[in-house]
C-alpha atoms as a PDB file:
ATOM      1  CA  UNK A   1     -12.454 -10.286  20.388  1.00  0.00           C
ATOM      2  CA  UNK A   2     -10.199 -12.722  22.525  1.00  0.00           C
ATOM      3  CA  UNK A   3     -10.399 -14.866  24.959  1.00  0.00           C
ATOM      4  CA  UNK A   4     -11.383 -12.772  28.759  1.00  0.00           C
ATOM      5  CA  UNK A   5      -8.458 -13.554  30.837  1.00  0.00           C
ATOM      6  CA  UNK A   6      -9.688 -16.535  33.068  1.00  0.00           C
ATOM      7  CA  UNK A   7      -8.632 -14.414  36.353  1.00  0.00           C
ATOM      8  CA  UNK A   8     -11.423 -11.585  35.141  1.00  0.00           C
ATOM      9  CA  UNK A   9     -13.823 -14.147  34.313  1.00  0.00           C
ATOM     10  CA  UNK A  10     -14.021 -16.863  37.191  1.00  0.00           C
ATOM     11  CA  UNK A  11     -14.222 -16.059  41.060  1.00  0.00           C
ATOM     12  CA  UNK A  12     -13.991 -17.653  44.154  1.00  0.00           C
ATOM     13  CA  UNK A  13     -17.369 -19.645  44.734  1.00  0.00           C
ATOM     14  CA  UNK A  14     -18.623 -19.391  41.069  1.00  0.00           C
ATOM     15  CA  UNK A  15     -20.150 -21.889  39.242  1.00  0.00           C
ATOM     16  CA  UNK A  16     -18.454 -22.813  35.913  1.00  0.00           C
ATOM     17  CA  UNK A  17     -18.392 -25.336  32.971  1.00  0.00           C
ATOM     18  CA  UNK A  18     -15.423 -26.834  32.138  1.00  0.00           C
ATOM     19  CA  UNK A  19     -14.531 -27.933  28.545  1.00  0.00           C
ATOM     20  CA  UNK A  20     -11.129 -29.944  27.172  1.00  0.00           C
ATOM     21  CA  UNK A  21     -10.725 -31.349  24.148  1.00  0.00           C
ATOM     22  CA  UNK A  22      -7.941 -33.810  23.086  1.00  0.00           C
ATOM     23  CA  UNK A  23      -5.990 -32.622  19.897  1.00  0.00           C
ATOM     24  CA  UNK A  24      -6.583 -33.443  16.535  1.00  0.00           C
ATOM     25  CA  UNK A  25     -10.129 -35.146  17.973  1.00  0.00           C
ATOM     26  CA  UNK A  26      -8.149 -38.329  18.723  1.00  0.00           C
ATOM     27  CA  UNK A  27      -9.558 -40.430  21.560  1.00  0.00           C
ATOM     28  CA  UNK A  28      -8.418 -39.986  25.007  1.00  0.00           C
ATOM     29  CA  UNK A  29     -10.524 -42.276  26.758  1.00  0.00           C
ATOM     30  CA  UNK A  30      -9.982 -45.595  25.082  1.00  0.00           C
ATOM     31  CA  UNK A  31     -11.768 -47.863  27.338  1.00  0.00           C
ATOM     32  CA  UNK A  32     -12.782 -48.241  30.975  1.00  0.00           C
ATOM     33  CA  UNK A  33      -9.999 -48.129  32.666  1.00  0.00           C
ATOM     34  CA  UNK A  34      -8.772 -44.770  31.133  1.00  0.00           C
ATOM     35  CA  UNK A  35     -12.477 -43.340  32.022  1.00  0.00           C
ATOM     36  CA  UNK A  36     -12.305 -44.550  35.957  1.00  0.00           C
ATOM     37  CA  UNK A  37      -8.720 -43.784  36.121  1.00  0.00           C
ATOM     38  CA  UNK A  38      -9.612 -39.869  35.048  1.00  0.00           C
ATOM     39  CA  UNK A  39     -12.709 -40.098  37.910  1.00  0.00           C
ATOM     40  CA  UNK A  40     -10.258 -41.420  40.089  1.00  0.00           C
ATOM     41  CA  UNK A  41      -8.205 -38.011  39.638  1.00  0.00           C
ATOM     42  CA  UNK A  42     -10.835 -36.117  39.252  1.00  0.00           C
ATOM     43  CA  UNK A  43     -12.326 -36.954  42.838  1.00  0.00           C
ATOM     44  CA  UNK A  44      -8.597 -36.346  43.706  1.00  0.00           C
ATOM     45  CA  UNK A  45      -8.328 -33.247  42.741  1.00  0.00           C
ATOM     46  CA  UNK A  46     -11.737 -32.204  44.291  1.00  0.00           C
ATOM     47  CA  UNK A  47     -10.350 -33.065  47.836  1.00  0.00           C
ATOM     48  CA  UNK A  48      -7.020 -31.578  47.282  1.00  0.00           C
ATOM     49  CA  UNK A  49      -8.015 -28.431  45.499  1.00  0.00           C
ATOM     50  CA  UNK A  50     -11.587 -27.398  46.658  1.00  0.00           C
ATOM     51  CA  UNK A  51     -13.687 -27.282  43.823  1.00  0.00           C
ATOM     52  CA  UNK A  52     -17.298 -29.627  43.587  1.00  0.00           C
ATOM     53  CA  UNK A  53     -18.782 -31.303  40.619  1.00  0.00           C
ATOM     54  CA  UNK A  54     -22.624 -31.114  40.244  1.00  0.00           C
ATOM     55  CA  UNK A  55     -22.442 -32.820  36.518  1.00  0.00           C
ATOM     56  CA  UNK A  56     -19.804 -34.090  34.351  1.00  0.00           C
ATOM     57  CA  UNK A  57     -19.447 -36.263  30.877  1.00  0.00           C
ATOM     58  CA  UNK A  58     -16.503 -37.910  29.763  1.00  0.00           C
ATOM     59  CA  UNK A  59     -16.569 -38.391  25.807  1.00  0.00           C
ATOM     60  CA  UNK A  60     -14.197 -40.519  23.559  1.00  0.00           C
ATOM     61  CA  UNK A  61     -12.392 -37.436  22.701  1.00  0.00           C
ATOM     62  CA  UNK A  62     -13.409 -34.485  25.525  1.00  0.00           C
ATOM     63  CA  UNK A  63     -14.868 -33.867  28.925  1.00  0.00           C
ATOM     64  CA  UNK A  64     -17.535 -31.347  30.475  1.00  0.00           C
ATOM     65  CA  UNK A  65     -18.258 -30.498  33.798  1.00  0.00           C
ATOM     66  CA  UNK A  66     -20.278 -28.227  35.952  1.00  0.00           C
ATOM     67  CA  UNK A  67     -18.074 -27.361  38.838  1.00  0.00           C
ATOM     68  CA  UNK A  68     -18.417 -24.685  42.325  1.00  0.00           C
ATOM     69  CA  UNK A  69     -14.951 -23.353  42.245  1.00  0.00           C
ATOM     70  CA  UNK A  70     -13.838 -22.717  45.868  1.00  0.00           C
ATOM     71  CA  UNK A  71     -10.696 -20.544  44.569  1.00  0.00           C
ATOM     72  CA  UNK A  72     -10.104 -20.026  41.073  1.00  0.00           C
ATOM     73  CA  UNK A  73      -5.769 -20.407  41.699  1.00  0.00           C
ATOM     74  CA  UNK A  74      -6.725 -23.702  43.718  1.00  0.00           C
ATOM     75  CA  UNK A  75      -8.852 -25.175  40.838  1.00  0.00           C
ATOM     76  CA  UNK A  76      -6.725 -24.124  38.019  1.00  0.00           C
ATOM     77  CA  UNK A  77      -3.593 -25.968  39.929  1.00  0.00           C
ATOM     78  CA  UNK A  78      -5.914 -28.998  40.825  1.00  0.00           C
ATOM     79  CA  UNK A  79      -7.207 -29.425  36.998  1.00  0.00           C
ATOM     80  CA  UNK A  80      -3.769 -29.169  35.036  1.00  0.00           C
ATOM     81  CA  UNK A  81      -2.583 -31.542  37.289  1.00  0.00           C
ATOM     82  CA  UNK A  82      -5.398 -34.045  36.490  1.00  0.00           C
ATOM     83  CA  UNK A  83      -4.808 -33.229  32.799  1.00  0.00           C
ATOM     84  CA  UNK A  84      -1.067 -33.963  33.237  1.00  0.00           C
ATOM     85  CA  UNK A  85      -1.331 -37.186  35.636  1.00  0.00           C
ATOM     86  CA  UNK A  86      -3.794 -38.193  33.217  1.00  0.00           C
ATOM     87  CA  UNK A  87      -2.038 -37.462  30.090  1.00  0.00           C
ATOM     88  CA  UNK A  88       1.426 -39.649  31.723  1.00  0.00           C
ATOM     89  CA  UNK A  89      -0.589 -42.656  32.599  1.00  0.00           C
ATOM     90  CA  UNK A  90      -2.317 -42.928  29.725  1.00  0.00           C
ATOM     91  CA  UNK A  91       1.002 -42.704  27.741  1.00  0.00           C
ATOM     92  CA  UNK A  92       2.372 -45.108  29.488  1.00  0.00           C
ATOM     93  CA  UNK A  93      -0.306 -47.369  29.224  1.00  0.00           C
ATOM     94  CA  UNK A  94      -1.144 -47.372  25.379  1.00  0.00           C
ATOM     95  CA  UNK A  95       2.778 -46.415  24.551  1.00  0.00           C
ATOM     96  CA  UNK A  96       2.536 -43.334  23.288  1.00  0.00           C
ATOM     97  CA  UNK A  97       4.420 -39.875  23.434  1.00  0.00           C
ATOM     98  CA  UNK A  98       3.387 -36.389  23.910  1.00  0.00           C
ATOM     99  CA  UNK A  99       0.161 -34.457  24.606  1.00  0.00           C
ATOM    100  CA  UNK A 100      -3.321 -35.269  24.386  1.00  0.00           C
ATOM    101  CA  UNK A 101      -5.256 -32.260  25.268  1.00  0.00           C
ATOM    102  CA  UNK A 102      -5.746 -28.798  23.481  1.00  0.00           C
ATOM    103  CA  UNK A 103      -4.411 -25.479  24.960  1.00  0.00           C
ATOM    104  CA  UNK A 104      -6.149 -25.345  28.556  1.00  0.00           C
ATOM    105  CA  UNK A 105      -9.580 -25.904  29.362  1.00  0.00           C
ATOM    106  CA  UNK A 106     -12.419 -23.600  28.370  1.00  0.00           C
ATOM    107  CA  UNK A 107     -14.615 -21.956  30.939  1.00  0.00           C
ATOM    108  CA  UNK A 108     -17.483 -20.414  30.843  1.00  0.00           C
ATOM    109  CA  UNK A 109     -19.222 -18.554  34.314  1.00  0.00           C
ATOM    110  CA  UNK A 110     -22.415 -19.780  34.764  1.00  0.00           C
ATOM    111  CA  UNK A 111     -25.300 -17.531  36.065  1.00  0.00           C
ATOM    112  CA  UNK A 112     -27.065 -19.668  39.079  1.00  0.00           C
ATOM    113  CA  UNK A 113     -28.452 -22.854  40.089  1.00  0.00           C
ATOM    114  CA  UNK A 114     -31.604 -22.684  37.363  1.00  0.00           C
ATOM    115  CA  UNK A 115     -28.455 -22.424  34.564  1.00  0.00           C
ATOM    116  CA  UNK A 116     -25.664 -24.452  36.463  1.00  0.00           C
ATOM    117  CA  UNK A 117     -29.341 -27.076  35.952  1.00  0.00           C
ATOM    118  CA  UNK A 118     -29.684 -26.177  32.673  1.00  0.00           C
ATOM    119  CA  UNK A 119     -25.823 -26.779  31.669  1.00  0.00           C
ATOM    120  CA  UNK A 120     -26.083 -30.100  33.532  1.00  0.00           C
ATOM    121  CA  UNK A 121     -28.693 -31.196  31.217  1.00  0.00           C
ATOM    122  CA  UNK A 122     -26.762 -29.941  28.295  1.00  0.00           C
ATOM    123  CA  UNK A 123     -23.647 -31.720  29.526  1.00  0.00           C
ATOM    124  CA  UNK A 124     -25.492 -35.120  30.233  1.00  0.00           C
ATOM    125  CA  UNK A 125     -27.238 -35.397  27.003  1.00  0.00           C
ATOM    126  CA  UNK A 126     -23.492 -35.440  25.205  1.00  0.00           C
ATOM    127  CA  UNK A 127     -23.685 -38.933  24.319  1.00  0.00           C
ATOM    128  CA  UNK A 128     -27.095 -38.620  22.424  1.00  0.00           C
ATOM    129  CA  UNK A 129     -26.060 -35.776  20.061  1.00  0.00           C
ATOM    130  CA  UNK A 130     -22.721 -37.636  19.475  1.00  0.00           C
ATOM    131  CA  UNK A 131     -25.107 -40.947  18.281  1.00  0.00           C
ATOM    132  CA  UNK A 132     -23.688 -42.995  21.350  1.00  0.00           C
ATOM    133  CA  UNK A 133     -26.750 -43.670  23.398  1.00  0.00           C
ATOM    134  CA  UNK A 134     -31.026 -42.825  23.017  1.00  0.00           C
ATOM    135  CA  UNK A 135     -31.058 -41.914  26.612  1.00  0.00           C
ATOM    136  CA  UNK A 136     -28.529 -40.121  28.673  1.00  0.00           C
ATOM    137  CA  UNK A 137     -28.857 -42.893  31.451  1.00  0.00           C
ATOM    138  CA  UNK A 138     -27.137 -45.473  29.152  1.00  0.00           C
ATOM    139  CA  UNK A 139     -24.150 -43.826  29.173  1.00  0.00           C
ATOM    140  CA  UNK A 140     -22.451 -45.014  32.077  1.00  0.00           C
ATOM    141  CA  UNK A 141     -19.552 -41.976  32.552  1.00  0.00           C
ATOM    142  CA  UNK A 142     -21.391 -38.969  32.865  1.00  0.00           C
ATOM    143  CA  UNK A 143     -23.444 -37.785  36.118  1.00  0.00           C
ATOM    144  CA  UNK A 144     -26.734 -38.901  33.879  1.00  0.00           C
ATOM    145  CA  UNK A 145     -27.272 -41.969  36.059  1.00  0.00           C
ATOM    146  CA  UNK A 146     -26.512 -40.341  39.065  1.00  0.00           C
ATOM    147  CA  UNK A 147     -29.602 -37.432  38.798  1.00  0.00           C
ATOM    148  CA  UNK A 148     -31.927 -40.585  37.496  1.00  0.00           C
ATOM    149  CA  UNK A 149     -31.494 -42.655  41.143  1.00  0.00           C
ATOM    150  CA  UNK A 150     -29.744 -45.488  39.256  1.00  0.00           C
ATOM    151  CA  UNK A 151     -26.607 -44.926  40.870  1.00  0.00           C
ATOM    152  CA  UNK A 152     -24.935 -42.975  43.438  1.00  0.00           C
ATOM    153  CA  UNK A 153     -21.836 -41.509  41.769  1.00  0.00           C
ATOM    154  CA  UNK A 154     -19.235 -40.118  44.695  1.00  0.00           C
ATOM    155  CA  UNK A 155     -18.222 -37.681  42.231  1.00  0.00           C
ATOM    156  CA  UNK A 156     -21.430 -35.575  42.063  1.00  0.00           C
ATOM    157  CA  UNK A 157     -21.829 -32.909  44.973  1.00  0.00           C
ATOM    158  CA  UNK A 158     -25.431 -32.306  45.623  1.00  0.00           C
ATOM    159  CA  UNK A 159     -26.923 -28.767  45.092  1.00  0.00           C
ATOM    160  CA  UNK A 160     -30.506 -27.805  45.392  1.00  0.00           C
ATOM    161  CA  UNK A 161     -31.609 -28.168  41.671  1.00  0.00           C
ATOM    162  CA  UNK A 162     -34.125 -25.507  40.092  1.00  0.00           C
ATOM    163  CA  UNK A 163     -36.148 -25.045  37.533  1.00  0.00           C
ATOM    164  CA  UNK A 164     -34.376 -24.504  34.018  1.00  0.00           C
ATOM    165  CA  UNK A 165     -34.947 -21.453  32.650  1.00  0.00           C
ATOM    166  CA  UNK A 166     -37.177 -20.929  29.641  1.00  0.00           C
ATOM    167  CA  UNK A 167     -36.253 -20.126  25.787  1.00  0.00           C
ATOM    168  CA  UNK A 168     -32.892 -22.583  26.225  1.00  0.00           C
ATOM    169  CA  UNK A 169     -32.039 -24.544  22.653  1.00  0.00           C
ATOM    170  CA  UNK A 170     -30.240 -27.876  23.968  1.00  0.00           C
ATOM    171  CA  UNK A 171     -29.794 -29.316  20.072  1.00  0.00           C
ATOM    172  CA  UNK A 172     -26.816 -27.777  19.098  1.00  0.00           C
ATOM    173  CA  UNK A 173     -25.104 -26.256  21.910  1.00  0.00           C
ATOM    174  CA  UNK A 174     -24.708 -22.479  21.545  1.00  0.00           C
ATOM    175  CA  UNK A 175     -25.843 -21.377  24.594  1.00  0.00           C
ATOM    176  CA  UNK A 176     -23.656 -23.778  26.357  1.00  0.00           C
ATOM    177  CA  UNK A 177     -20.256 -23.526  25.104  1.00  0.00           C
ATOM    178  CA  UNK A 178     -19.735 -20.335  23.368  1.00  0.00           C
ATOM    179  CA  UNK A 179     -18.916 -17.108  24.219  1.00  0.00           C
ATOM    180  CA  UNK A 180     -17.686 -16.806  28.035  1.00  0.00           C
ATOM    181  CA  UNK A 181     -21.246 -17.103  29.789  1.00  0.00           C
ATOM    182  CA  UNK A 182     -24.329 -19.213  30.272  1.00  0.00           C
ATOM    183  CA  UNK A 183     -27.122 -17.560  31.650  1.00  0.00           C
ATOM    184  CA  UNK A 184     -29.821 -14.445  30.652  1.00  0.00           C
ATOM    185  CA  UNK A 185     -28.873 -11.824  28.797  1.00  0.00           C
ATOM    186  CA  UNK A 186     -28.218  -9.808  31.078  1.00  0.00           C
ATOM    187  CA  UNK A 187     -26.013 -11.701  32.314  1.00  0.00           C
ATOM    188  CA  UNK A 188     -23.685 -12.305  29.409  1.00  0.00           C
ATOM    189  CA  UNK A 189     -23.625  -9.081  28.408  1.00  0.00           C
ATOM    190  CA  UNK A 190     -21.824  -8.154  31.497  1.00  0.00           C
ATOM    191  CA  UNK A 191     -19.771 -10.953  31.354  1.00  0.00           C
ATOM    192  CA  UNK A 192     -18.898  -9.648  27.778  1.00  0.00           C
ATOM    193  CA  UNK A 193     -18.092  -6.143  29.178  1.00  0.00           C
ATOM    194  CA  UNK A 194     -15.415  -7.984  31.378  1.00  0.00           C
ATOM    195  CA  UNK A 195     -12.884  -8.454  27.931  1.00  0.00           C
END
């Protein structure tokens, strides 16, 4: 089965998370610059374009986050033109040609606040799976630090955060970034029925 059409999938006010990968794995965020200047964008394109954050990591090689999309057309607009600001400058700056991301981003419709919690968790504990960091907290561009009162990141929205729901496995990822849904059963089955 393909990919649901992102226009039968998302809605106005959902909750979502947002994947991109850079091609061939290479590294799009060399240093610390590259990482601030994407925040810089990203907060941007929140302003411009409507959408929130509630968690977010930025990876050597990919980002995640856990967005409210105010309108699906606004937020589509506002993130491939963070992608493609992003993609120019960082050409420019390391002298390099062409593209750095895969395709468009993934996104998968997440349930409700107990999941969009859930996914933030998932999201934030990126750099330990990837053998960067022991705690998400050391990892200083992701939301991690944010949630743990070390920081406050103006990125992050605030949302009223719930319990996580039980039965989720946060080792490898599965519920998180396959398929077209995170949430109960229920709910991805009828987000299935949408393709």
């Amino acid at each position: 089965m393909g990919r649901i059409p992102r226009n039968s999938l998302l809605y106005d006010g959902c909750y979502a998370h947002i994947i991109s990968r850079s091609i061939e794995k290479r590294r799009v965020f060399e240093n610390g610059r590259d990482f601030q200047f994407f925040k810089q964008l990203v907060l941007k394109g929140k302003a411009e374009h409507g959408f929130l954050v509630y968690h977010y990591c930025l990876m050597h090689t990919h980002y995640h986050m856990a967005v409210r999309i105010g309108s699906v057309g606004e937020f589509s607009i506002g993130m491939n033109r963070i992608k493609w600001d992003y993609t120019r400058e960082y050409n420019r700056r390391h002298k390099r040609r062409g593209p750095l991301w895969q395709n468009r981003y993934k996104s998968l419709l997440i349930e409700d606040e107990g999941y969009l919690h859930a996914c933030g968790v998932y999201i934030e504990n990126n750099p330990i799976r990837a053998g960067l960091v022991k705690d998400a907290v050391e990892w200083e561009y992701s939301s991690g630090r944010h949630y743990a009162n070390m920081i406050i990141d103006p990125l992050i929205d605030s949302y009223d955060v719930r319990d996580i729901p039980q039965g989720l496995d946060f080792r490898d990822g599965l519920e998180f970034e396959r398929g077209s849904g995170i949430g109960s059963d229920w709910f991805k089955y009828k987000v299935r029925r949408l393709g």
